[in-house]
PDB file of N, CA and C in Angstrom:
ATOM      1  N   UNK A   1     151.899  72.711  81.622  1.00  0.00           N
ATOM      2  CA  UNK A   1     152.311  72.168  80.349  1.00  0.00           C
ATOM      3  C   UNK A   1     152.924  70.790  80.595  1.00  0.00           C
ATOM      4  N   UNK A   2     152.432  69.665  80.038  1.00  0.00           N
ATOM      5  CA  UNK A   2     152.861  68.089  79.857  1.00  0.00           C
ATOM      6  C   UNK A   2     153.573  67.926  78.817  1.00  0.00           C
ATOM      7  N   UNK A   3     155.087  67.496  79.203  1.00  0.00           N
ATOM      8  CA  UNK A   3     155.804  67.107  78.170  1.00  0.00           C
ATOM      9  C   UNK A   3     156.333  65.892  78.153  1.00  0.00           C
ATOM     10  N   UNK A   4     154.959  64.870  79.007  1.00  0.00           N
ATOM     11  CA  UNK A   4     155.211  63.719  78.725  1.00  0.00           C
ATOM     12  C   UNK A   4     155.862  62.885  79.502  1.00  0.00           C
ATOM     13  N   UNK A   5     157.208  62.242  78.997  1.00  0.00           N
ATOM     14  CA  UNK A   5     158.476  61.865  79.771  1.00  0.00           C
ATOM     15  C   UNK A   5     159.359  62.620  79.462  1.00  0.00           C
ATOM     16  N   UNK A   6     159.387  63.638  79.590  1.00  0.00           N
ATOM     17  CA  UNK A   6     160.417  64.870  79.754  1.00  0.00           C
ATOM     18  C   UNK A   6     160.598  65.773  80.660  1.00  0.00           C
ATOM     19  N   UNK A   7     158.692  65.330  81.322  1.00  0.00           N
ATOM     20  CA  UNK A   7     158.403  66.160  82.009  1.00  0.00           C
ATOM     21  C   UNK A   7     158.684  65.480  83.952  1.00  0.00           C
ATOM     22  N   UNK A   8     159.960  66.849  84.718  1.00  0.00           N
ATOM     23  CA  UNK A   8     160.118  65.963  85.604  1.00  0.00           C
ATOM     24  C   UNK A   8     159.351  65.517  86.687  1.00  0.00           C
ATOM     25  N   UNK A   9     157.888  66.324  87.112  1.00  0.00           N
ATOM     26  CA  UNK A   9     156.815  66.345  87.956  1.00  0.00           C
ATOM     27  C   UNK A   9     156.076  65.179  86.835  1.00  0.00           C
ATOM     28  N   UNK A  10     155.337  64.349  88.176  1.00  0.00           N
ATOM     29  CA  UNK A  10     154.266  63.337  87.478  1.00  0.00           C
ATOM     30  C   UNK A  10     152.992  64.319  87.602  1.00  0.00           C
ATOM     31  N   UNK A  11     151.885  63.999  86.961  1.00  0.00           N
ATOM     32  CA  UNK A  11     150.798  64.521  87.376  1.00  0.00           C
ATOM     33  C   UNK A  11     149.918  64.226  88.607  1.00  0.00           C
ATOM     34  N   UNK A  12     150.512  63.457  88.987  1.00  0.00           N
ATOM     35  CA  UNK A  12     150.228  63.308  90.559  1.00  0.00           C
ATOM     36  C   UNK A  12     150.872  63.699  92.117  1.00  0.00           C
ATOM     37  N   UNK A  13     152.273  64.326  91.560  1.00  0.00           N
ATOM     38  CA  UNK A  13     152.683  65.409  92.450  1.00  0.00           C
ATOM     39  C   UNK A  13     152.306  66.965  91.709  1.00  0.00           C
ATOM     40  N   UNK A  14     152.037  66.927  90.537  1.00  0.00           N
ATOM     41  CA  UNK A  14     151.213  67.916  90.206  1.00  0.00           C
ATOM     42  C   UNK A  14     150.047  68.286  90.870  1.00  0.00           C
ATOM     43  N   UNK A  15     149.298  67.607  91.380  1.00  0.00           N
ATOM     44  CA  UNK A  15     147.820  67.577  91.964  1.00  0.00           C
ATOM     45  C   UNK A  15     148.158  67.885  93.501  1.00  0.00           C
ATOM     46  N   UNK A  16     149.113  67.136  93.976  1.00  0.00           N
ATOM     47  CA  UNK A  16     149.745  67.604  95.062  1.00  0.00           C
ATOM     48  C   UNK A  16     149.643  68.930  95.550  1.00  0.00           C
ATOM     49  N   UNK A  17     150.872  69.289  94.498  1.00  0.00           N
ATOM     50  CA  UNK A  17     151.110  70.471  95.206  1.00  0.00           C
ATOM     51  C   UNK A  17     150.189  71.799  95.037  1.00  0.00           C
ATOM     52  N   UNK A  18     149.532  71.126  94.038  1.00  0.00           N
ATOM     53  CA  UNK A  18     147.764  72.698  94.003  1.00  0.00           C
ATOM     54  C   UNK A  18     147.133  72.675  94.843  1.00  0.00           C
ATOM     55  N   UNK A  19     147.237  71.154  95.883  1.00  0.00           N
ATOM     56  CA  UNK A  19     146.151  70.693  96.914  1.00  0.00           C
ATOM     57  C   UNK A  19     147.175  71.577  97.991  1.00  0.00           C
ATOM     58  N   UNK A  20     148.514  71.570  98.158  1.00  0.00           N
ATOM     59  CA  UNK A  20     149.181  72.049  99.384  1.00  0.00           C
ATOM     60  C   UNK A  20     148.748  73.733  99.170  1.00  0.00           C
ATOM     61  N   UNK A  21     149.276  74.287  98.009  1.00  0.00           N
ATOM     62  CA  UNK A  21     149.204  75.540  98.179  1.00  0.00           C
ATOM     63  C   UNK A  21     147.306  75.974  98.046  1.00  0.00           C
ATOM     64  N   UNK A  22     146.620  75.621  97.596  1.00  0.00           N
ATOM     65  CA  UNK A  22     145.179  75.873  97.681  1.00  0.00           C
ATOM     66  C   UNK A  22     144.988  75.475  99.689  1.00  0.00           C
ATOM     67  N   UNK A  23     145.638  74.474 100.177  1.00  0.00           N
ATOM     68  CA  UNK A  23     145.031  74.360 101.388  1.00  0.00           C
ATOM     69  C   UNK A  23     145.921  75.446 101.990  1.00  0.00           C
ATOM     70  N   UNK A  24     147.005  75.597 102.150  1.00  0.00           N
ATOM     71  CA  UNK A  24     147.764  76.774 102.927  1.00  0.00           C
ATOM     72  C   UNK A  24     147.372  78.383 102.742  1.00  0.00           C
ATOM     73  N   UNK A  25     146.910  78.599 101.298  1.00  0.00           N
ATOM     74  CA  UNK A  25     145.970  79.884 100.998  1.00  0.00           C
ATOM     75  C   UNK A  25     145.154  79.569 101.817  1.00  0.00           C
ATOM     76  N   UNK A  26     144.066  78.604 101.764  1.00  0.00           N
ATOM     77  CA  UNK A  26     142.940  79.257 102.717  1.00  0.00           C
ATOM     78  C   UNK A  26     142.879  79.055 104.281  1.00  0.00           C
ATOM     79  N   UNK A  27     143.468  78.427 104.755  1.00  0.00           N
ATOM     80  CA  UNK A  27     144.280  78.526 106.019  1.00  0.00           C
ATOM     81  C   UNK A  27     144.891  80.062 106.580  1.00  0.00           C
ATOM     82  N   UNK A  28     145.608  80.510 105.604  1.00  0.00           N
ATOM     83  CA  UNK A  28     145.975  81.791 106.070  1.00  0.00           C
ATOM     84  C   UNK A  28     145.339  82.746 106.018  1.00  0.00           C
ATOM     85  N   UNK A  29     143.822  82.603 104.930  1.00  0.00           N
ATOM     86  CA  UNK A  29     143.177  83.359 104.730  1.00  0.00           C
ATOM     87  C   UNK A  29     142.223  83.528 106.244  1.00  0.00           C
ATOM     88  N   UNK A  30     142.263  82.391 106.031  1.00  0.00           N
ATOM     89  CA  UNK A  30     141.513  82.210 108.171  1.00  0.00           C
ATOM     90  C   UNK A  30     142.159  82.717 109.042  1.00  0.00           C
ATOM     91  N   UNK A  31     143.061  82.620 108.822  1.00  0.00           N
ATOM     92  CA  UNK A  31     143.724  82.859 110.254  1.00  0.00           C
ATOM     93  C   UNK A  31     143.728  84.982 110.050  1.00  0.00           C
ATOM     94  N   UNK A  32     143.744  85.193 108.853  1.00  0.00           N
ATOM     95  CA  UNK A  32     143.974  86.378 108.615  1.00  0.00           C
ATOM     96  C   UNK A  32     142.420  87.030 108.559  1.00  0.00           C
ATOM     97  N   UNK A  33     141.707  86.451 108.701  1.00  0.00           N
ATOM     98  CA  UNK A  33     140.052  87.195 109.189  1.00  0.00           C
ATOM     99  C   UNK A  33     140.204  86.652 110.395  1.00  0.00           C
ATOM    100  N   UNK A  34     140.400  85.959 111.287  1.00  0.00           N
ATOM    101  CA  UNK A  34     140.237  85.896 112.723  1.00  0.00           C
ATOM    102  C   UNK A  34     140.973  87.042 113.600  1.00  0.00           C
ATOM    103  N   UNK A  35     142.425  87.123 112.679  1.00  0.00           N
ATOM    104  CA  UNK A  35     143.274  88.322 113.481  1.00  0.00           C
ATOM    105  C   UNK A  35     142.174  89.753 113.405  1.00  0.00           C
ATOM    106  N   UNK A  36     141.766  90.093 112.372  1.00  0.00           N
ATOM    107  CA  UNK A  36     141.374  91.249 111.835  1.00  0.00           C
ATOM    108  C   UNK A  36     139.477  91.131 113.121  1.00  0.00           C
ATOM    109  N   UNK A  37     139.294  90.077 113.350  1.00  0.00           N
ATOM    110  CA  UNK A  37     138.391  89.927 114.183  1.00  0.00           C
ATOM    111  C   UNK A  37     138.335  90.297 115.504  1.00  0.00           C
ATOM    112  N   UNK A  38     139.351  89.613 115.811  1.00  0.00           N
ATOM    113  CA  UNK A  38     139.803  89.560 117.107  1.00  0.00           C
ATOM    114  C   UNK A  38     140.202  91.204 117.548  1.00  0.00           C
ATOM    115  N   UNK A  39     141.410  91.679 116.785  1.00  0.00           N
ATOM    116  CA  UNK A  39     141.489  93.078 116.501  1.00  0.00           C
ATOM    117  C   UNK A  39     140.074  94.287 116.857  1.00  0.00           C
ATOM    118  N   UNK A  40     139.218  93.662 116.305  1.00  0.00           N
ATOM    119  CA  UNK A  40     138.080  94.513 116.271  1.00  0.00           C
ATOM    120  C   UNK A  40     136.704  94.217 117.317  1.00  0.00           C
ATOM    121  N   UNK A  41     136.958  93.105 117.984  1.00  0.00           N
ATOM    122  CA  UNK A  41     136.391  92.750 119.425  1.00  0.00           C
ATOM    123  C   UNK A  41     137.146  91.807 120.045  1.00  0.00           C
ATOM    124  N   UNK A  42     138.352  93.016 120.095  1.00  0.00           N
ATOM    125  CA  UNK A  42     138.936  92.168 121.253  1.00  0.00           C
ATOM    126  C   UNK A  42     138.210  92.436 122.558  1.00  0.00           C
ATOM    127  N   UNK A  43     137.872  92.650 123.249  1.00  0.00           N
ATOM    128  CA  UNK A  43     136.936  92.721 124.895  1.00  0.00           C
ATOM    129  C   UNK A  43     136.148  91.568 124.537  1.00  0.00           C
ATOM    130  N   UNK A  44     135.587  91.072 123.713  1.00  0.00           N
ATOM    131  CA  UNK A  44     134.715  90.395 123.809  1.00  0.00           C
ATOM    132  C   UNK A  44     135.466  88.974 123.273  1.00  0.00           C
ATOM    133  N   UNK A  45     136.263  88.424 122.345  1.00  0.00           N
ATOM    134  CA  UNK A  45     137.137  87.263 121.912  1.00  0.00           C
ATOM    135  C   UNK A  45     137.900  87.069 123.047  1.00  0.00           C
ATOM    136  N   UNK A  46     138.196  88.145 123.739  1.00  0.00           N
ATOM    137  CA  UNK A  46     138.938  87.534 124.888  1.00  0.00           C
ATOM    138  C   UNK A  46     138.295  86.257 125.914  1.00  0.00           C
ATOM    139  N   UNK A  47     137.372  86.673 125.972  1.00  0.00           N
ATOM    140  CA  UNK A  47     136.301  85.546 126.525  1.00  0.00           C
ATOM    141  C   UNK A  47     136.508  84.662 126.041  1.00  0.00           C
ATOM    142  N   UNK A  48     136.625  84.050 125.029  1.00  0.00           N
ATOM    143  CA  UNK A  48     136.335  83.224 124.196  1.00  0.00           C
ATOM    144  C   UNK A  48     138.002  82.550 123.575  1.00  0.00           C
ATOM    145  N   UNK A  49     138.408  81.614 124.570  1.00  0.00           N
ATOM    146  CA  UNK A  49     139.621  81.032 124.317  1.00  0.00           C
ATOM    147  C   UNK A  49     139.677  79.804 123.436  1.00  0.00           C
ATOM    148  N   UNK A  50     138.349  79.605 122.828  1.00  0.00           N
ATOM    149  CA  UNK A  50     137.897  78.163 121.700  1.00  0.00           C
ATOM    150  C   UNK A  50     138.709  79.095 120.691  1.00  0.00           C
ATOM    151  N   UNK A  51     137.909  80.286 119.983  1.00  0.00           N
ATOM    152  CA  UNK A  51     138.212  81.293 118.955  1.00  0.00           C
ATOM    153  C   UNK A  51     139.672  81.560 119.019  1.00  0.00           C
ATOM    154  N   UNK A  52     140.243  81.878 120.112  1.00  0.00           N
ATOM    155  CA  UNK A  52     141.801  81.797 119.770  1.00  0.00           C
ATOM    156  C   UNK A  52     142.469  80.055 119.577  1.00  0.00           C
ATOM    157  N   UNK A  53     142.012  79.407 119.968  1.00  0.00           N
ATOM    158  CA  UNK A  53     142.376  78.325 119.858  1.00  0.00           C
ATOM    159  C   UNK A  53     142.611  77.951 118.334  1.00  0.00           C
ATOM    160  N   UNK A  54     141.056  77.901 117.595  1.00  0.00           N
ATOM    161  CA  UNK A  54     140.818  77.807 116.358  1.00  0.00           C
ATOM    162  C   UNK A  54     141.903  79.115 115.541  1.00  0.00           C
ATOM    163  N   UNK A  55     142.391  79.850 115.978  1.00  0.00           N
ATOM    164  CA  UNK A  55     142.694  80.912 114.958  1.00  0.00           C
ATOM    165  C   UNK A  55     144.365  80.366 115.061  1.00  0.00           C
ATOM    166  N   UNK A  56     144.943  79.805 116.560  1.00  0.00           N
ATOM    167  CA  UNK A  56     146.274  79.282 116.440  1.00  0.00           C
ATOM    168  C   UNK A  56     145.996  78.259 115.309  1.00  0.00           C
ATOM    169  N   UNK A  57     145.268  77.126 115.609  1.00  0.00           N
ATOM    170  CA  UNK A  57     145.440  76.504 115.078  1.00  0.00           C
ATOM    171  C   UNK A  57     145.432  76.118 113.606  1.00  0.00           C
ATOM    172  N   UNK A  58     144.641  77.564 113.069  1.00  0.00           N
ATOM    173  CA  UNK A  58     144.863  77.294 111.456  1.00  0.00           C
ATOM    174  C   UNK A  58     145.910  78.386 111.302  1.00  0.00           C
ATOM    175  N   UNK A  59     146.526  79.357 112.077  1.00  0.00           N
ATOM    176  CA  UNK A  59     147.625  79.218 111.120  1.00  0.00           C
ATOM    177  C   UNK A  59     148.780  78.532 111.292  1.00  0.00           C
ATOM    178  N   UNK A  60     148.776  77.348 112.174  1.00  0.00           N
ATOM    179  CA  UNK A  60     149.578  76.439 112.353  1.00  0.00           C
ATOM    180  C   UNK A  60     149.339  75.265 111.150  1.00  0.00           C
ATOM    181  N   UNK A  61     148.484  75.430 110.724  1.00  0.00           N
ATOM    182  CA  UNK A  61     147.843  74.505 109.261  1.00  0.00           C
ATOM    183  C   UNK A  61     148.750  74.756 108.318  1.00  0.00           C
ATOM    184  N   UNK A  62     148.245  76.476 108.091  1.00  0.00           N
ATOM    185  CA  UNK A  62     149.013  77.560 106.807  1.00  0.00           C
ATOM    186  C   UNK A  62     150.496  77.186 107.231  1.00  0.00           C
ATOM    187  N   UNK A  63     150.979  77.350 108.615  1.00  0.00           N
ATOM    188  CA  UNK A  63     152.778  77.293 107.901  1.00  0.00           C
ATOM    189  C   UNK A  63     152.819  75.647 108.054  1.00  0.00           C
ATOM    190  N   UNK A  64     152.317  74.951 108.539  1.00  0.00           N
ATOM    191  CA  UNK A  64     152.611  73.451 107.651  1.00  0.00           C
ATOM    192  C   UNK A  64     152.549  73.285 106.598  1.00  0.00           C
ATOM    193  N   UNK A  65     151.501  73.422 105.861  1.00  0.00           N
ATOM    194  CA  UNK A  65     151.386  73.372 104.498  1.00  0.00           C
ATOM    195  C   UNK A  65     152.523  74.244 103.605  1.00  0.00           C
ATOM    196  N   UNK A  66     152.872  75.502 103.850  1.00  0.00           N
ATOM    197  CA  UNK A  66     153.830  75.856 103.054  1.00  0.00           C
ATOM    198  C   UNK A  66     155.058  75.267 103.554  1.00  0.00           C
ATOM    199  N   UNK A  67     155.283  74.752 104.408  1.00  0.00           N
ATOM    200  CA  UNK A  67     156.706  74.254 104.897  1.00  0.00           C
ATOM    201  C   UNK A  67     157.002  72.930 103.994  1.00  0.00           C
ATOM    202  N   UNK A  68     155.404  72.041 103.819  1.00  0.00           N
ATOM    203  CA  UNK A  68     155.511  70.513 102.758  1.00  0.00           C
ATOM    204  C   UNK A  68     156.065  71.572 101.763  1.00  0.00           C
ATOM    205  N   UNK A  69     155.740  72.223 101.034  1.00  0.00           N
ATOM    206  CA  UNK A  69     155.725  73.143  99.786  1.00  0.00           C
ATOM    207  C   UNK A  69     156.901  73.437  99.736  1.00  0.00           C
ATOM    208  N   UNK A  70     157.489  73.897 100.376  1.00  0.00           N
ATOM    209  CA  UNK A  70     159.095  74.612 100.823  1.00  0.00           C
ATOM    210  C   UNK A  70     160.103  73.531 100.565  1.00  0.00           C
ATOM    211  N   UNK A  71     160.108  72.231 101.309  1.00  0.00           N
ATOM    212  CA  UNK A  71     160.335  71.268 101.737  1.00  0.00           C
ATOM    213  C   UNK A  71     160.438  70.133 100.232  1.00  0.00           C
ATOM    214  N   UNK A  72     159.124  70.355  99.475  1.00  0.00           N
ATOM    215  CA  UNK A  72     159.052  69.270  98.272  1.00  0.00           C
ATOM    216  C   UNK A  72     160.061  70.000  97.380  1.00  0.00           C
ATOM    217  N   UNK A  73     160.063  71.066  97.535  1.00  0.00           N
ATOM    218  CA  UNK A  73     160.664  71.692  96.198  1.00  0.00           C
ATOM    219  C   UNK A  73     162.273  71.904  96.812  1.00  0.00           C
ATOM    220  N   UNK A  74     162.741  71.839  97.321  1.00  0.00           N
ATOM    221  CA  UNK A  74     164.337  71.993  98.105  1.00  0.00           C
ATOM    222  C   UNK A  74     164.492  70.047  97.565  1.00  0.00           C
ATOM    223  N   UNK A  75     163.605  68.947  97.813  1.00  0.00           N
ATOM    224  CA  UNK A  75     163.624  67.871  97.704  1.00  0.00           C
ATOM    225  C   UNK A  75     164.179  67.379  96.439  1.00  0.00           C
ATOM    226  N   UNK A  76     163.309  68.183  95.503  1.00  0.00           N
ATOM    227  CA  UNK A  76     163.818  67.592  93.926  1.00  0.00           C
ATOM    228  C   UNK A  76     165.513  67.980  93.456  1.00  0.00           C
ATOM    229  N   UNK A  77     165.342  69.229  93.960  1.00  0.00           N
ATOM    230  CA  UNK A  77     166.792  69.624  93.579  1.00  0.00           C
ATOM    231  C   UNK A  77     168.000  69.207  94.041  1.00  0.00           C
TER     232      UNK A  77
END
């Protein structure tokens, strides 16, 4: 809801922050099918230290992104 100049978010930290939390959802959503992967061949992911690599590294994405999120909103107040 736009209330203009009343309203204390611009619409461009509006856009923001759908872009932070849309990117940190699917980040965790990754990282949360890789666990459930890994889980289910582990003997065989073990081999494969790229796949853990990639699975640290997005959910190192996911808690960045909610930390901007965490972080913007502690900011305004």
């Amino acid at each position: 809801m736009n209330l203009g100049c009343l309203s204390p978010v611009s619409p461009e930290e509006d856009s923001m922050k759908a872009y932070v939390i849309t990117t940190g959802a699917v980040f965790a959503l990754l990282t949360l099918a890789h666990l459930l992967r890994i889980i289910m061949e582990w003997p065989h992911l073990a081999k494969e230290p790229f796949f853990l690599l990639i699975t640290v590294a997005a959910g190192g994405l996911s808690l960045w992104a909610w930390r901007v999120l965490r972080l913007s909103k502690s900011r305004k107040t």
